[in-house]
C-alpha atoms as a PDB file:
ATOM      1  CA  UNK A   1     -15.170 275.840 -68.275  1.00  0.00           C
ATOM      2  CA  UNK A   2     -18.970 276.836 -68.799  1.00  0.00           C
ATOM      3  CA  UNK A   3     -18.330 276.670 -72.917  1.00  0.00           C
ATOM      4  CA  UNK A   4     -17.497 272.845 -72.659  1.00  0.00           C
ATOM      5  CA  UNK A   5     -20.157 271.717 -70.207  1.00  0.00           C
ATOM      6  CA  UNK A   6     -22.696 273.296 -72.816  1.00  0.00           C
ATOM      7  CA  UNK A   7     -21.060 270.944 -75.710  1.00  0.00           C
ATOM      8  CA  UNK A   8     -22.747 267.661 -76.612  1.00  0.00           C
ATOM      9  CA  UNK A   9     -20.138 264.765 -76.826  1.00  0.00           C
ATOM     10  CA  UNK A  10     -20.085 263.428 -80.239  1.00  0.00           C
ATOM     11  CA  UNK A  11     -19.691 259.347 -80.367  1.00  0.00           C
ATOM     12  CA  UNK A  12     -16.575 258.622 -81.675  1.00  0.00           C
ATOM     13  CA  UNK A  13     -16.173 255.530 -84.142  1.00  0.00           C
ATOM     14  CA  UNK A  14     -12.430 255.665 -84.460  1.00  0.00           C
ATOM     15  CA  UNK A  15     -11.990 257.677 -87.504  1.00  0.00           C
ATOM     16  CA  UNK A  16     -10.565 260.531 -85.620  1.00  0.00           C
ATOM     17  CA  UNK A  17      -6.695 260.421 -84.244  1.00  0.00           C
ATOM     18  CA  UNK A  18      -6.215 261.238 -80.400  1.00  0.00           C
ATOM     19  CA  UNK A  19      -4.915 264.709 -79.069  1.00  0.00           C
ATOM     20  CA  UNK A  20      -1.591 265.481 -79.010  1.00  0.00           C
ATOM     21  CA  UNK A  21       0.313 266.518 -75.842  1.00  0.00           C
ATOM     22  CA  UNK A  22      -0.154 270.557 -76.905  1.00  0.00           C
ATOM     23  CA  UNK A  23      -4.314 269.867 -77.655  1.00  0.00           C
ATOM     24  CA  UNK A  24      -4.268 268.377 -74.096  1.00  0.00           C
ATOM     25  CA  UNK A  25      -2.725 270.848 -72.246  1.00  0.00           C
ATOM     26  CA  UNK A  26      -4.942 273.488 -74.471  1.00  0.00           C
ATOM     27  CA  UNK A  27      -7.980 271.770 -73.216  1.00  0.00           C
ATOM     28  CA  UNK A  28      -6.652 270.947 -69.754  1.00  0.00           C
ATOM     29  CA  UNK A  29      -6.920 274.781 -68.858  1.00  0.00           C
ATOM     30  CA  UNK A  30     -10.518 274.877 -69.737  1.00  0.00           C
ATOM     31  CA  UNK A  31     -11.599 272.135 -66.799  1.00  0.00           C
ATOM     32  CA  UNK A  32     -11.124 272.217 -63.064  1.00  0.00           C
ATOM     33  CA  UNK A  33      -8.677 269.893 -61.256  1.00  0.00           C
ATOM     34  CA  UNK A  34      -8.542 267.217 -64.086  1.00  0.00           C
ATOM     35  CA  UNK A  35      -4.828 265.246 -64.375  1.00  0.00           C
ATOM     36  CA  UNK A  36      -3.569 263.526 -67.319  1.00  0.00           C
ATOM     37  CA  UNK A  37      -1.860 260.666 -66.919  1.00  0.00           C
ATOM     38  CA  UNK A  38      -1.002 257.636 -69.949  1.00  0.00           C
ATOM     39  CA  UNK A  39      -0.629 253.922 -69.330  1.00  0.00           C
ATOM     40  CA  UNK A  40       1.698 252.825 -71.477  1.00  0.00           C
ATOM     41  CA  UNK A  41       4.018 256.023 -72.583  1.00  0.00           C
ATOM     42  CA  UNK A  42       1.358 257.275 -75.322  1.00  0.00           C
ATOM     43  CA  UNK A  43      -2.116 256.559 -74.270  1.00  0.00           C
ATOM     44  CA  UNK A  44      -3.214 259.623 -72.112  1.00  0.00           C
ATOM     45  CA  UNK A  45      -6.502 259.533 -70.126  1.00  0.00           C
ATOM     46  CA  UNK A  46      -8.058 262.276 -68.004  1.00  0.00           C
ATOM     47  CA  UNK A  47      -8.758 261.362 -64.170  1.00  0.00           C
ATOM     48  CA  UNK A  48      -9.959 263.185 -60.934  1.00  0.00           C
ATOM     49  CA  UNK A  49     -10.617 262.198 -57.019  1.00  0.00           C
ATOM     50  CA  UNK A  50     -13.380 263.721 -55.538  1.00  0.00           C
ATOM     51  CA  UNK A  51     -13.863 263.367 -51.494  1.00  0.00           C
ATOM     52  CA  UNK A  52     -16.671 263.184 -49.203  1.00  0.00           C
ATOM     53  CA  UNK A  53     -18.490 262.725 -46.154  1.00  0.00           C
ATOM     54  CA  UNK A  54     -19.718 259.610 -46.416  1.00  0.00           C
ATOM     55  CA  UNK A  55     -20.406 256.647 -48.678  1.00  0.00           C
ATOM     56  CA  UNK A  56     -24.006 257.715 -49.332  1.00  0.00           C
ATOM     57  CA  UNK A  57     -22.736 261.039 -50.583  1.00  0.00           C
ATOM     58  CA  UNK A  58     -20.434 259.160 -52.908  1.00  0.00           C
ATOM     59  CA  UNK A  59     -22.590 256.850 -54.021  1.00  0.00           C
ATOM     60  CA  UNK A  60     -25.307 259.422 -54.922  1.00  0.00           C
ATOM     61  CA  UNK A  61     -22.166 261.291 -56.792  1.00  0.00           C
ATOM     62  CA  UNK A  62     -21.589 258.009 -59.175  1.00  0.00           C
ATOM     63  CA  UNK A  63     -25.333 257.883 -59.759  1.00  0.00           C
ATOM     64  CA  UNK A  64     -25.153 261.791 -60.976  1.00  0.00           C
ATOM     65  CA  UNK A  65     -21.942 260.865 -63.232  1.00  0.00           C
ATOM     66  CA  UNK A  66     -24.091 257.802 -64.937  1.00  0.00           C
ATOM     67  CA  UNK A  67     -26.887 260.107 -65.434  1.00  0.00           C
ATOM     68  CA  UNK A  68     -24.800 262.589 -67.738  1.00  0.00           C
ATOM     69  CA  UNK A  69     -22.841 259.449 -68.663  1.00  0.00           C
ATOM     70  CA  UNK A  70     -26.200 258.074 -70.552  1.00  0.00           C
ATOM     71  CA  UNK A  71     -27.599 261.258 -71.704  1.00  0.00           C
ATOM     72  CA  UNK A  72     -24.468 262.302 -73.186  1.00  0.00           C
ATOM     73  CA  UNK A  73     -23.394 258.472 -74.925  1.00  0.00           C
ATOM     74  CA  UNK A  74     -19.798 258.825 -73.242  1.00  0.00           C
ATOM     75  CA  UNK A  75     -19.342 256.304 -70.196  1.00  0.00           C
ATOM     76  CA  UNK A  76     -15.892 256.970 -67.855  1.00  0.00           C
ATOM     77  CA  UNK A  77     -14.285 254.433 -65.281  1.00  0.00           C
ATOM     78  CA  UNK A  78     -15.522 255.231 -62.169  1.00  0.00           C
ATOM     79  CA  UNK A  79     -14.488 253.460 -58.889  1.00  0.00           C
ATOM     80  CA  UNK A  80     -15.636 254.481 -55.403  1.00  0.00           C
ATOM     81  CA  UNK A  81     -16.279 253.923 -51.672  1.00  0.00           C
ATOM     82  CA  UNK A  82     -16.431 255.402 -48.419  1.00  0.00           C
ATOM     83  CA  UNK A  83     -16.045 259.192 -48.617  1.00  0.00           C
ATOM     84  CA  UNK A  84     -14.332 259.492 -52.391  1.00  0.00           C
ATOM     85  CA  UNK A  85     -15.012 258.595 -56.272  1.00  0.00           C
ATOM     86  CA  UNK A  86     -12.267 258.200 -58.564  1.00  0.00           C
ATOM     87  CA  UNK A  87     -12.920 259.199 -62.203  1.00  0.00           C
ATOM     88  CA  UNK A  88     -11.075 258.074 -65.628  1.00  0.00           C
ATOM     89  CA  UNK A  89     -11.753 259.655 -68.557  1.00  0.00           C
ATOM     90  CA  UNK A  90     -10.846 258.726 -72.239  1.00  0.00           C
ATOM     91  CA  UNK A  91     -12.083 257.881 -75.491  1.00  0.00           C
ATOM     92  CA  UNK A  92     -11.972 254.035 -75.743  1.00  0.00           C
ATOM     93  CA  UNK A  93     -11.958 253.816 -80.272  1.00  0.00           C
ATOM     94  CA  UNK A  94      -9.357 255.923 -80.379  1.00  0.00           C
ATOM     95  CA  UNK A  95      -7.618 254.543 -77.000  1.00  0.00           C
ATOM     96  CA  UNK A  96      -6.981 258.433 -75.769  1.00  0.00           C
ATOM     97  CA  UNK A  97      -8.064 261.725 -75.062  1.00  0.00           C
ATOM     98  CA  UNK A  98     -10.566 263.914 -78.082  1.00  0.00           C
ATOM     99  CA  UNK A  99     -12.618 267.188 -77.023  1.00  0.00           C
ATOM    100  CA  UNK A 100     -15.634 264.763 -75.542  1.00  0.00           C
ATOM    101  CA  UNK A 101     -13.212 263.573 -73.159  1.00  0.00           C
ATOM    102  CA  UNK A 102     -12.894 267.476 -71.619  1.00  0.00           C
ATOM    103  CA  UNK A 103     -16.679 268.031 -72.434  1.00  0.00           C
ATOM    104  CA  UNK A 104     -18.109 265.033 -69.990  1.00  0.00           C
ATOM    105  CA  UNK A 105     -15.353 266.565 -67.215  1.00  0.00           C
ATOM    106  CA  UNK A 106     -16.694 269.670 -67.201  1.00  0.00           C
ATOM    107  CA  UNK A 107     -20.431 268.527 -67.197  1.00  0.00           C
ATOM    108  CA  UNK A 108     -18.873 266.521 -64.259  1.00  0.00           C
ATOM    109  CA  UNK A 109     -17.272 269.545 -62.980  1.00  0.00           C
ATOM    110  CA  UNK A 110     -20.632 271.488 -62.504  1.00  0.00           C
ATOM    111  CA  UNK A 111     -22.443 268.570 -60.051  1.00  0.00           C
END
């Protein structure tokens, strides 16, 4: 997990073709907790729940994601309230999953 989170995520212009289901599930061992799940039968995205206390401890969570979120030019879905944060994950000009994707999780991971 450590060798991704010290990765840079490279911007992605659409020239690049999404993982396949086997370089998922490769990089899908390599972060902590992370699901896959597709909308529409061949889009796959990457997406966690964290939980806690309080909304002030989730809201100071999302802050942390946008933080790496900015530095690293790679901006997830993130919804949240009282006492959890819901994460998606995906590369939007390719509309799926590339090794940034697992990169930003892991950075994510280590808060």
């Amino acid at each position: 997990m450590s060798e991704l989170s010290d990765k840079k995520c490279i911007p992605c212009e659409g020239n690049i073709p999404p993982f396949d289901k086997s370089e998922i599930h490769k990089y899908l061992k390599k972060v902590d907790g992370w699901d896959v799940k597709n909308d529409d039968g061949k889009s796959y995205f990457l997406t966690k729940e964290f939980k806690f206390s309080n909304f002030i401890e989730s809201q100071n969570f999302v802050n942390k994601v946008g933080e790496i979120a900015e530095k690293e030019g790679h901006h997830p879905d993130i919804s949240f309230g009282w006492g959890y944060c819901k994460i998606k994950i995906f590369t939007h000009a390719i509309q799926g999953l590339a090794e940034s994707d697992f990169i930003l999780a892991a950075k994510i991971d280590k808060l």
